[in-house]
Protein backbone atom coordinates (compact mmCIF):
# COMPACT_ATOMS: atom_id res chain seq x y z
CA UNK A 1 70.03 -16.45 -97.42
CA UNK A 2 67.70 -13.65 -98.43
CA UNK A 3 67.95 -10.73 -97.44
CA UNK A 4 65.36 -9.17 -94.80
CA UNK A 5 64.59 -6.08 -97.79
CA UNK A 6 64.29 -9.04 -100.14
CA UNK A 7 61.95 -11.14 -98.02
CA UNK A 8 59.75 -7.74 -97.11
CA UNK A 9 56.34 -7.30 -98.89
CA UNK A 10 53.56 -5.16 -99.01
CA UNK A 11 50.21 -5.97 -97.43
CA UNK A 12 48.62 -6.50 -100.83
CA UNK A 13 51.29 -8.22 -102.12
CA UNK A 14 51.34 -10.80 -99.64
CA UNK A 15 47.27 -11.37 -99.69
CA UNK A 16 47.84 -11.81 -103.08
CA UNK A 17 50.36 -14.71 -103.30
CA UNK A 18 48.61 -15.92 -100.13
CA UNK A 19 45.59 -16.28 -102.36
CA UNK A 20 47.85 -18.12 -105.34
CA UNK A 21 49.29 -20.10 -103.06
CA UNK A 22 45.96 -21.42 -101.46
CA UNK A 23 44.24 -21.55 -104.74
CA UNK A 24 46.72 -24.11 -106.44
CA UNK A 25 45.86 -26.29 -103.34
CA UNK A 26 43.63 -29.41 -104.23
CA UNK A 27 40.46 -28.72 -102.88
CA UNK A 28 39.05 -30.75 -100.05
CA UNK A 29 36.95 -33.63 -100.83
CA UNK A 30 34.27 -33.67 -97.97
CA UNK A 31 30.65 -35.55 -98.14
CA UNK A 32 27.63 -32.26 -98.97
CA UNK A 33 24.86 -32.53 -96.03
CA UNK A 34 22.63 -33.19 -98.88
CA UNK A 35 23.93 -36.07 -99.74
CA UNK A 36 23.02 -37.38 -96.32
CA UNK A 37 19.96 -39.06 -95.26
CA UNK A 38 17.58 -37.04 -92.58
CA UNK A 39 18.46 -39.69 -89.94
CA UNK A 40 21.88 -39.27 -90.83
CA UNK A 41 21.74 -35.64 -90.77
CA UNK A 42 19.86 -35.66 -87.27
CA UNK A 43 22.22 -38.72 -85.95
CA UNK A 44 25.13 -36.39 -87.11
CA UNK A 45 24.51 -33.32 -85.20
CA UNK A 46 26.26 -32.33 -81.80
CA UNK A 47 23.55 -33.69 -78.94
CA UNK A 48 26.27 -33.78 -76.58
CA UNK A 49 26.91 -30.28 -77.00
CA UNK A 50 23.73 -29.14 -76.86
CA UNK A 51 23.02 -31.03 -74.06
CA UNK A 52 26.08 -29.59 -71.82
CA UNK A 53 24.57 -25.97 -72.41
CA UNK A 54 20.95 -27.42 -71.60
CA UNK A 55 22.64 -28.58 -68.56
CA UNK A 56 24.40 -25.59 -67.90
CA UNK A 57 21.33 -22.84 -68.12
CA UNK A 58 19.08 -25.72 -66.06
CA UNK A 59 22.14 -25.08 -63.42
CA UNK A 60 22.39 -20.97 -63.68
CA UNK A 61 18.45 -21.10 -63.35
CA UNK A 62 18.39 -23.32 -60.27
CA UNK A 63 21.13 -21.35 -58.58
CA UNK A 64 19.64 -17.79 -59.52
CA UNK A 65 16.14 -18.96 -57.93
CA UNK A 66 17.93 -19.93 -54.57
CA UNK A 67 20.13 -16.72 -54.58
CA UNK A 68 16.88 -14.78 -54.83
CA UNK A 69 16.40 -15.15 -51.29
CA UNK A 70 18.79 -12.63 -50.71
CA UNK A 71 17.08 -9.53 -51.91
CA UNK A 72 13.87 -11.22 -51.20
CA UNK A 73 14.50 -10.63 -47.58
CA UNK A 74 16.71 -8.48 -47.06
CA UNK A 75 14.87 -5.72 -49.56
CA UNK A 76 11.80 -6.69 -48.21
CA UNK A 77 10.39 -8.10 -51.74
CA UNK A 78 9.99 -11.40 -50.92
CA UNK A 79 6.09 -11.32 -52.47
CA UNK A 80 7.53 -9.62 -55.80
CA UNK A 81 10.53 -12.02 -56.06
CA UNK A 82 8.90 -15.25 -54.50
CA UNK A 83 7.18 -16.35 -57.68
CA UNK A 84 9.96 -15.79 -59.58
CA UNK A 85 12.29 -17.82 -57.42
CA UNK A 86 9.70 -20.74 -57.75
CA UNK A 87 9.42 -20.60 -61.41
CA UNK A 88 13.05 -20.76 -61.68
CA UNK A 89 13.83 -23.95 -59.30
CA UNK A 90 10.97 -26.05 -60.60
CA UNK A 91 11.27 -25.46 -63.71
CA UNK A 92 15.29 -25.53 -63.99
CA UNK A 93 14.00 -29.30 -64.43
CA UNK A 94 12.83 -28.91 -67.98
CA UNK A 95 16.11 -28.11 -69.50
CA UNK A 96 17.82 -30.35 -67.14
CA UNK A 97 16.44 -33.36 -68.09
CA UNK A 98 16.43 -32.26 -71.56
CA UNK A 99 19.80 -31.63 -71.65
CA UNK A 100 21.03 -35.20 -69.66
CA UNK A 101 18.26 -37.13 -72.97
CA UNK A 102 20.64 -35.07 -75.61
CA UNK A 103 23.77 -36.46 -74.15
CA UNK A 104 22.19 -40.19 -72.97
CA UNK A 105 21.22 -39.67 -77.19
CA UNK A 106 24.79 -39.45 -77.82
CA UNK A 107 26.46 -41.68 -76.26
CA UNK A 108 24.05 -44.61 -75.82
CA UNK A 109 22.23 -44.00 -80.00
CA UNK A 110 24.21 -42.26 -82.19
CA UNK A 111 28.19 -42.50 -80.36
CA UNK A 112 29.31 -45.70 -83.23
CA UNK A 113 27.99 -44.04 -86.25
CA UNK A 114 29.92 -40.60 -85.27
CA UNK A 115 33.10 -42.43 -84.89
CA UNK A 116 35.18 -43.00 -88.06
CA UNK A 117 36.72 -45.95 -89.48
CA UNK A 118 40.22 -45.66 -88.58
CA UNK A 119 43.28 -47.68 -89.96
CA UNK A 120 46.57 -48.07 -87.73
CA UNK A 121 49.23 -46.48 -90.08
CA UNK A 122 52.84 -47.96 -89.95
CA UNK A 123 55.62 -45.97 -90.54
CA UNK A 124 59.13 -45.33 -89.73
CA UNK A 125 59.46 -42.16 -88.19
CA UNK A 126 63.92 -42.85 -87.91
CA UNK A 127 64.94 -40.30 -90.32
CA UNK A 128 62.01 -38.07 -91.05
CA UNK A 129 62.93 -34.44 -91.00
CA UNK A 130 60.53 -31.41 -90.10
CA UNK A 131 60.17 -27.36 -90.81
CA UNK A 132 59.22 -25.41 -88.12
CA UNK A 133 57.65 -22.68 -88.43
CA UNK A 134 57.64 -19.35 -85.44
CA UNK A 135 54.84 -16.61 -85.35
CA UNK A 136 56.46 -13.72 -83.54
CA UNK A 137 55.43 -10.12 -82.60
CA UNK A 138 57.94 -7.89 -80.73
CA UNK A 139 59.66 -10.91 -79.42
CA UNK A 140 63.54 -9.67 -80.04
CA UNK A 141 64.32 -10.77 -76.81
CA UNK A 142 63.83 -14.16 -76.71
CA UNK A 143 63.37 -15.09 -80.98
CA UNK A 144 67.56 -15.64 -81.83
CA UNK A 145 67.35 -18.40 -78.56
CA UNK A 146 63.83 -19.88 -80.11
CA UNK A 147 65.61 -19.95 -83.76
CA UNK A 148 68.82 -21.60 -82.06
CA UNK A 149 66.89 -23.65 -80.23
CA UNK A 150 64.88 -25.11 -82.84
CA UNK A 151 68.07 -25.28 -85.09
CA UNK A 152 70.30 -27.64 -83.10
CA UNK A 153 67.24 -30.11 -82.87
CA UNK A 154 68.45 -32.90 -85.44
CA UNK A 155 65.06 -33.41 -86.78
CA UNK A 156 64.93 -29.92 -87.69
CA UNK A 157 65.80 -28.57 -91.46
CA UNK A 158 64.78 -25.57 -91.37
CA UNK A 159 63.18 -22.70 -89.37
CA UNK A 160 61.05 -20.22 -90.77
CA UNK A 161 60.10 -16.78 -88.64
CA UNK A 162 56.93 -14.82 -89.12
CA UNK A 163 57.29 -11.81 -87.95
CA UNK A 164 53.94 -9.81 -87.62
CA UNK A 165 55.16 -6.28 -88.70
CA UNK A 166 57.05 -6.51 -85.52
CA UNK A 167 58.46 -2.91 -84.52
CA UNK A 168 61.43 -4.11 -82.57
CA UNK A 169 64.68 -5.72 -83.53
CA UNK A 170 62.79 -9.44 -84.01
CA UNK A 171 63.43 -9.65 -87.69
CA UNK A 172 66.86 -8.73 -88.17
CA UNK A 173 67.47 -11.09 -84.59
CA UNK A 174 65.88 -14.14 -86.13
CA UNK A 175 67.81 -13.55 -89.38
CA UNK A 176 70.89 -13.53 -87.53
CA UNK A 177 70.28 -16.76 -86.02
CA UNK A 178 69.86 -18.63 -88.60
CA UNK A 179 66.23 -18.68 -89.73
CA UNK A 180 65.00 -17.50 -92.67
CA UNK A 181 62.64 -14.85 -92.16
CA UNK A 182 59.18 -13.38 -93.65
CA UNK A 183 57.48 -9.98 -92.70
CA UNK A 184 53.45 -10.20 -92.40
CA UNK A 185 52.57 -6.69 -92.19
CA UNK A 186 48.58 -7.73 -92.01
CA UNK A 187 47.97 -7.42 -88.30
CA UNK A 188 46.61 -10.39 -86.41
CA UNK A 189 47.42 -13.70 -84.91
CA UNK A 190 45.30 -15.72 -87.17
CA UNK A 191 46.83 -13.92 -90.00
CA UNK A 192 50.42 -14.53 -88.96
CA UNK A 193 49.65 -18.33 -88.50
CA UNK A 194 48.49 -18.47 -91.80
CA UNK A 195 51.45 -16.85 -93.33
CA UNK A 196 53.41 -20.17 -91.60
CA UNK A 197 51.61 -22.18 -93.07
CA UNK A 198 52.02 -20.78 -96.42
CA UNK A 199 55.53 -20.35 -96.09
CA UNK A 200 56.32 -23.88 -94.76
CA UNK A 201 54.07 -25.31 -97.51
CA UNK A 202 56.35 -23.48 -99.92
CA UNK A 203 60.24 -23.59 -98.99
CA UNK A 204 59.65 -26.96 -97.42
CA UNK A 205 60.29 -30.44 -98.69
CA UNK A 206 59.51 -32.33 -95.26
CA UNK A 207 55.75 -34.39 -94.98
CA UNK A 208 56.04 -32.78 -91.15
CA UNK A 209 55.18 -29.22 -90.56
CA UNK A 210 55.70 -27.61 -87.12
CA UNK A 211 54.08 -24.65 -85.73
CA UNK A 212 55.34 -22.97 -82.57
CA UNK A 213 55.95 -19.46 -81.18
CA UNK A 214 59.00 -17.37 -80.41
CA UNK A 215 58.87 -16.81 -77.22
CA UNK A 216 60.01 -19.87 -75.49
CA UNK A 217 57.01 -20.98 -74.46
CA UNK A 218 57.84 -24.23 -76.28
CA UNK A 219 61.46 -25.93 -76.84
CA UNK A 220 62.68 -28.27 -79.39
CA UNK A 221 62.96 -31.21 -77.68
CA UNK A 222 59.27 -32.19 -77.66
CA UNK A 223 59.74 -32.10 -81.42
CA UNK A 224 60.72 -35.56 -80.82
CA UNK A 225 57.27 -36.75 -79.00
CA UNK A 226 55.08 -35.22 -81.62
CA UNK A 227 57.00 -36.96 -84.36
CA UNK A 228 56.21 -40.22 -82.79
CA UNK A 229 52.13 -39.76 -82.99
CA UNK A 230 53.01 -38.90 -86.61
CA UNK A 231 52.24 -42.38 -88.29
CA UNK A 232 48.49 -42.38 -86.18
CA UNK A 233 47.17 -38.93 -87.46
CA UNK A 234 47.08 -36.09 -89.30
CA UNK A 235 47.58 -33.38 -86.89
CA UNK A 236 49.17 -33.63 -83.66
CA UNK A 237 48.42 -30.91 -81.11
CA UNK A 238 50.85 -30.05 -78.43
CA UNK A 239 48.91 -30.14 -74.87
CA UNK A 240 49.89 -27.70 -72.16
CA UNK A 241 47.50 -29.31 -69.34
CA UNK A 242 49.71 -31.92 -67.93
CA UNK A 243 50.71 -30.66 -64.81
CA UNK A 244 54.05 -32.42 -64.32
CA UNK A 245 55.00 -30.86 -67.43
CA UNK A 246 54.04 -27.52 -67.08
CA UNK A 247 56.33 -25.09 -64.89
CA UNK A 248 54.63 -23.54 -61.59
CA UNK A 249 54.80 -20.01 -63.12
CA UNK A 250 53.76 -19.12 -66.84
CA UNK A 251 51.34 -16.67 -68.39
CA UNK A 252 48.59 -19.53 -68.03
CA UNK A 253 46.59 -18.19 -64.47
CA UNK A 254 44.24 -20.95 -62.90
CA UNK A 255 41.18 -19.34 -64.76
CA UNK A 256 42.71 -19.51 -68.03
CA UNK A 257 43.84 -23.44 -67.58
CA UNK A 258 41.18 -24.47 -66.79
CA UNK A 259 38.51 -22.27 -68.86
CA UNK A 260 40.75 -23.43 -71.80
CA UNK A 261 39.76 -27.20 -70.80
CA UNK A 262 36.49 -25.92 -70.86
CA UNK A 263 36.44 -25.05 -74.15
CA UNK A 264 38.47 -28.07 -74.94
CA UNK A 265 35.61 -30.37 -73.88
CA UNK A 266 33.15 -28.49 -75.61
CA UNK A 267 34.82 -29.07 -78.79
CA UNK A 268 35.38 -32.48 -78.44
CA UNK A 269 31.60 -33.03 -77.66
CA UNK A 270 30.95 -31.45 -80.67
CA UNK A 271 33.05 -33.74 -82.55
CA UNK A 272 32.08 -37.16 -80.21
CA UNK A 273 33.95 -40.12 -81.35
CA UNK A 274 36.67 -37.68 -83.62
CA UNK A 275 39.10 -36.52 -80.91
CA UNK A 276 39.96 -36.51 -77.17
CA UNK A 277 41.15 -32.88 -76.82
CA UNK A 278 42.06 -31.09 -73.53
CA UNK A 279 43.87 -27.97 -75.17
CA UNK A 280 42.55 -25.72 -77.72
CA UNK A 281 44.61 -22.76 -77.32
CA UNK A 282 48.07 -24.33 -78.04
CA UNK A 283 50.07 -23.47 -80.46
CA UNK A 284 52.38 -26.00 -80.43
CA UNK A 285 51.43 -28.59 -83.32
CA UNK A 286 52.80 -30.94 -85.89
CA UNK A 287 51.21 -31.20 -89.09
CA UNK A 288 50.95 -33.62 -91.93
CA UNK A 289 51.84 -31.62 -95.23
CA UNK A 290 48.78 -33.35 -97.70
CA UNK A 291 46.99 -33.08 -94.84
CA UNK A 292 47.31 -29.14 -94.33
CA UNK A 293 47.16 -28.65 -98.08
CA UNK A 294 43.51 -30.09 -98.27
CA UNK A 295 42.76 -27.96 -95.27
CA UNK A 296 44.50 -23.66 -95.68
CA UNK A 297 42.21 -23.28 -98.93
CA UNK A 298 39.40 -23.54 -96.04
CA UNK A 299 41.18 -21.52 -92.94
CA UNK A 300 39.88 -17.72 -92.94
CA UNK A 301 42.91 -15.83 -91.54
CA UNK A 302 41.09 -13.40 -90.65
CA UNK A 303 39.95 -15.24 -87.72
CA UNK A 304 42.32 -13.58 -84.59
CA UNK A 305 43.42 -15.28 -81.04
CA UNK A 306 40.93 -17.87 -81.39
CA UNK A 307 43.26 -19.17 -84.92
CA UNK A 308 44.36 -22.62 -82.92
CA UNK A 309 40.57 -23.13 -82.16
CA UNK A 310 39.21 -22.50 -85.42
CA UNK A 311 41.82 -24.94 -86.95
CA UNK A 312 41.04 -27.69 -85.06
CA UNK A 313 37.38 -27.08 -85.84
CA UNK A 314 37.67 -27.05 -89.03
CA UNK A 315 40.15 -29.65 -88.95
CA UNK A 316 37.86 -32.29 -87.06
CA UNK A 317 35.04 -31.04 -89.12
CA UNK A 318 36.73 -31.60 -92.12
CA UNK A 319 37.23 -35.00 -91.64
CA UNK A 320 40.82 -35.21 -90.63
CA UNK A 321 42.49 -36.63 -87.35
CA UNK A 322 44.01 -35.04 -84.50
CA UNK A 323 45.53 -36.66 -81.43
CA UNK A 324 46.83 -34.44 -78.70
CA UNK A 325 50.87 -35.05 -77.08
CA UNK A 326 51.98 -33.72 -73.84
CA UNK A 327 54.26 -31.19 -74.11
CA UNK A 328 56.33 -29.57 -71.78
CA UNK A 329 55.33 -25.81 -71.07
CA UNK A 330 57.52 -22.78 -69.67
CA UNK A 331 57.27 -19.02 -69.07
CA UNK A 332 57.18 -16.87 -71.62
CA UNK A 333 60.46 -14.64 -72.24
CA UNK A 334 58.84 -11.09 -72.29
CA UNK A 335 55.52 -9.68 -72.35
CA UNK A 336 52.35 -11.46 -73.69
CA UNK A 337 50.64 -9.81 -76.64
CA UNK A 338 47.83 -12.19 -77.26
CA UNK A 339 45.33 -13.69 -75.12
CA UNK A 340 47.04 -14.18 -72.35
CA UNK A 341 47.70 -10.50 -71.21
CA UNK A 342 44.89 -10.92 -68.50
CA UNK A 343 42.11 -13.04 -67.52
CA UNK A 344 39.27 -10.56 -68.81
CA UNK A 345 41.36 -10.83 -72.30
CA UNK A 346 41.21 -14.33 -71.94
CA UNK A 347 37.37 -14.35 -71.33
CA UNK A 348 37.05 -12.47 -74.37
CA UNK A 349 39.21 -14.81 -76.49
CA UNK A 350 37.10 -17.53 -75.13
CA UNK A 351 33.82 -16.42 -75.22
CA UNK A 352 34.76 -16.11 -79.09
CA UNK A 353 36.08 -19.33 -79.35
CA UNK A 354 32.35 -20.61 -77.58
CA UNK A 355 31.01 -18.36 -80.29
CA UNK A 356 32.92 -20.06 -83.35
CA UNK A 357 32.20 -23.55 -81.98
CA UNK A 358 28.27 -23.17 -81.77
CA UNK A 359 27.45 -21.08 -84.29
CA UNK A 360 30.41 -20.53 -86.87
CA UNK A 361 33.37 -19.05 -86.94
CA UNK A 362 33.61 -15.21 -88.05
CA UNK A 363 36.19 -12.50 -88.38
CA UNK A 364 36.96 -10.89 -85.37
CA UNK A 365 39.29 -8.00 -84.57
């Protein structure tokens, strides 16, 4: 095994093979809008999203013009603020029913031509071995029992740790366990989940890639259950919103489960007839290795916590498929560093994930 002073690089060093590595990818072979007709174009564009946030403003317009009545009243403006109020509930109408045409549009005109031809692949899944790969930052505490974990798993050849320029003891403590270990000094989730990728492209010789984290979030075991959606897809994504399988406490608070289904939805109304996805924030997935090698030459790891967003995005937009597996989900061992540190981080995180969806995805610190 290398040693960690071996496996160390500079940041500049590592953008650069990041970039050779990405480069000698084959280059993804997806239909140009141009090459579309304008019905197809029109047919192909996200009504159903555009109708939830028609639906949505007609609902924060309605409500605003009946909470007026408040400070109409009790601030004694009531012939300031009446007209307002008016405007607002009769005319929260307009982007109502706007908003329920764009979705009946959807669903009831343009739902069959959105949905791909798909083929039911066979395959035996008996023997098939996977790499898993572990972002970690500062995670000493619980990344030798997430290496060992992963290790004893007898799908499992090999685990590969990336550690974000941690400043703790992670790297030498996932060495020691048995993984082999790479230092990302670039700071930044998305960055770090890139660097993965990269790796498990590279020292792997499995079709099955597996992303995770290092902080026991995730076990081994459910290695098993992704495997099994393997032969129907190109990505599976590990889903943290069954509720049997989820333990009562975990970094997860009420407003981030179900914000993160939020999001979820929004997604998969972008992509109608692509995906059923209930988790975007997960980064528990399994993924095909042709598949991911058409895909990292088109991932921008500068993109930060939103990274498991953005790649199912991209992913779905791309033209690849994604099914979702329960998994089971547990309490992190230490302190969360990412988006999960408090609700109003989490807000953040997903008002950029709203962001990426609608309008594109950009870098963000």
């Amino acid at each position: 095994m290398q040693t960690g002073a071996r496996l160390e690089q500079t940041g500049n060093e590592a953008q650069a093979e990041d970039a050779a590595g990405a480069n000698s990818l084959p280059a993804l072979q997806k239909p140009e809008p141009r090459k579309l007709s304008r019905a197809a174009r029109v047919a192909h564009l996200p009504w159903l999203m555009y109708g939830v946030y028609l639906f949505i403003a007609a609902t924060v317009m309605y409500l605003v013009g009946v909470l007026l009545v408040f400070p109409r009243y009790l601030f004694g403006l009531n012939e300031t603020l009446l007209p307002v109020s008016e405007f607002l509930v009769w005319y929260s109408g307009v982007p109502m029913v706007l908003g329920l045409a764009f979705a009946a549009a959807d669903f009831f005109l343009f739902f069959e031509s959105k949905r791909p031809v798909r083929r039911y692949r066979e395959e035996s899944m008996r023997d098939v071995k996977v790499t898993v790969a572990l972002t970690a930052y500062n995670d000493e505490d619980s990344i030798a029992a997430a290496v060992e974990n992963f290790l004893s798993h007898e799908r499992v050849e090999q685990v590969i740790v990336v550690s974000n320029n941690s400043t703790d003891k992670t790297f030498e403590r996932a060495e020691a366990a048995g993984a082999i270990v790479v230092n990302e000094e670039r700071q930044g989730y998305g960055r770090c989940v890139y660097r993965c990728y990269i790796e498990a492209m590279k020292r792997s010789t499995s079709d099955l890639i597996v992303l995770c984290e290092g902080d026991r979030t995730f076990r081994a075991a459910d290695i098993d259950k992704l495997v099994t959606f393997a032969p129907h897809t190109d990505i599976v994504n590990g889903t943290r919103t069954v509720e049997t399988l989820r333990e009562q406490k975990t970094q997860l608070t009420t407003f981030m489960f179900y914000g993160n289904l939020f999001v979820a939805k929004l997604m998969e109304a972008k992509h109608l007839g692509r995906a059923t996805l209930t988790d975007v924030g997960s980064t528990y997935k399994l993924v095909r290795r042709r598949a991911l090698a058409r895909l990292l030459p088109h991932l921008n790891p500068e993109v930060n916590l939103e990274f498991n967003a953005y790649f199912m995005d991209k992913a779905l937009e791309a033209g690849l498929t994604l099914i979702e597996c329960p998994v089971t989900f547990h309490p992190r061992v230490g302190v969360s560093k990412g988006g999960n540190t408090d609700n109003i981080r989490a807000l953040q995180v997903g008002l950029r994930m709203i962001r990426g969806i609608t309008f594109g995805w950009k870098k963000s610190s």
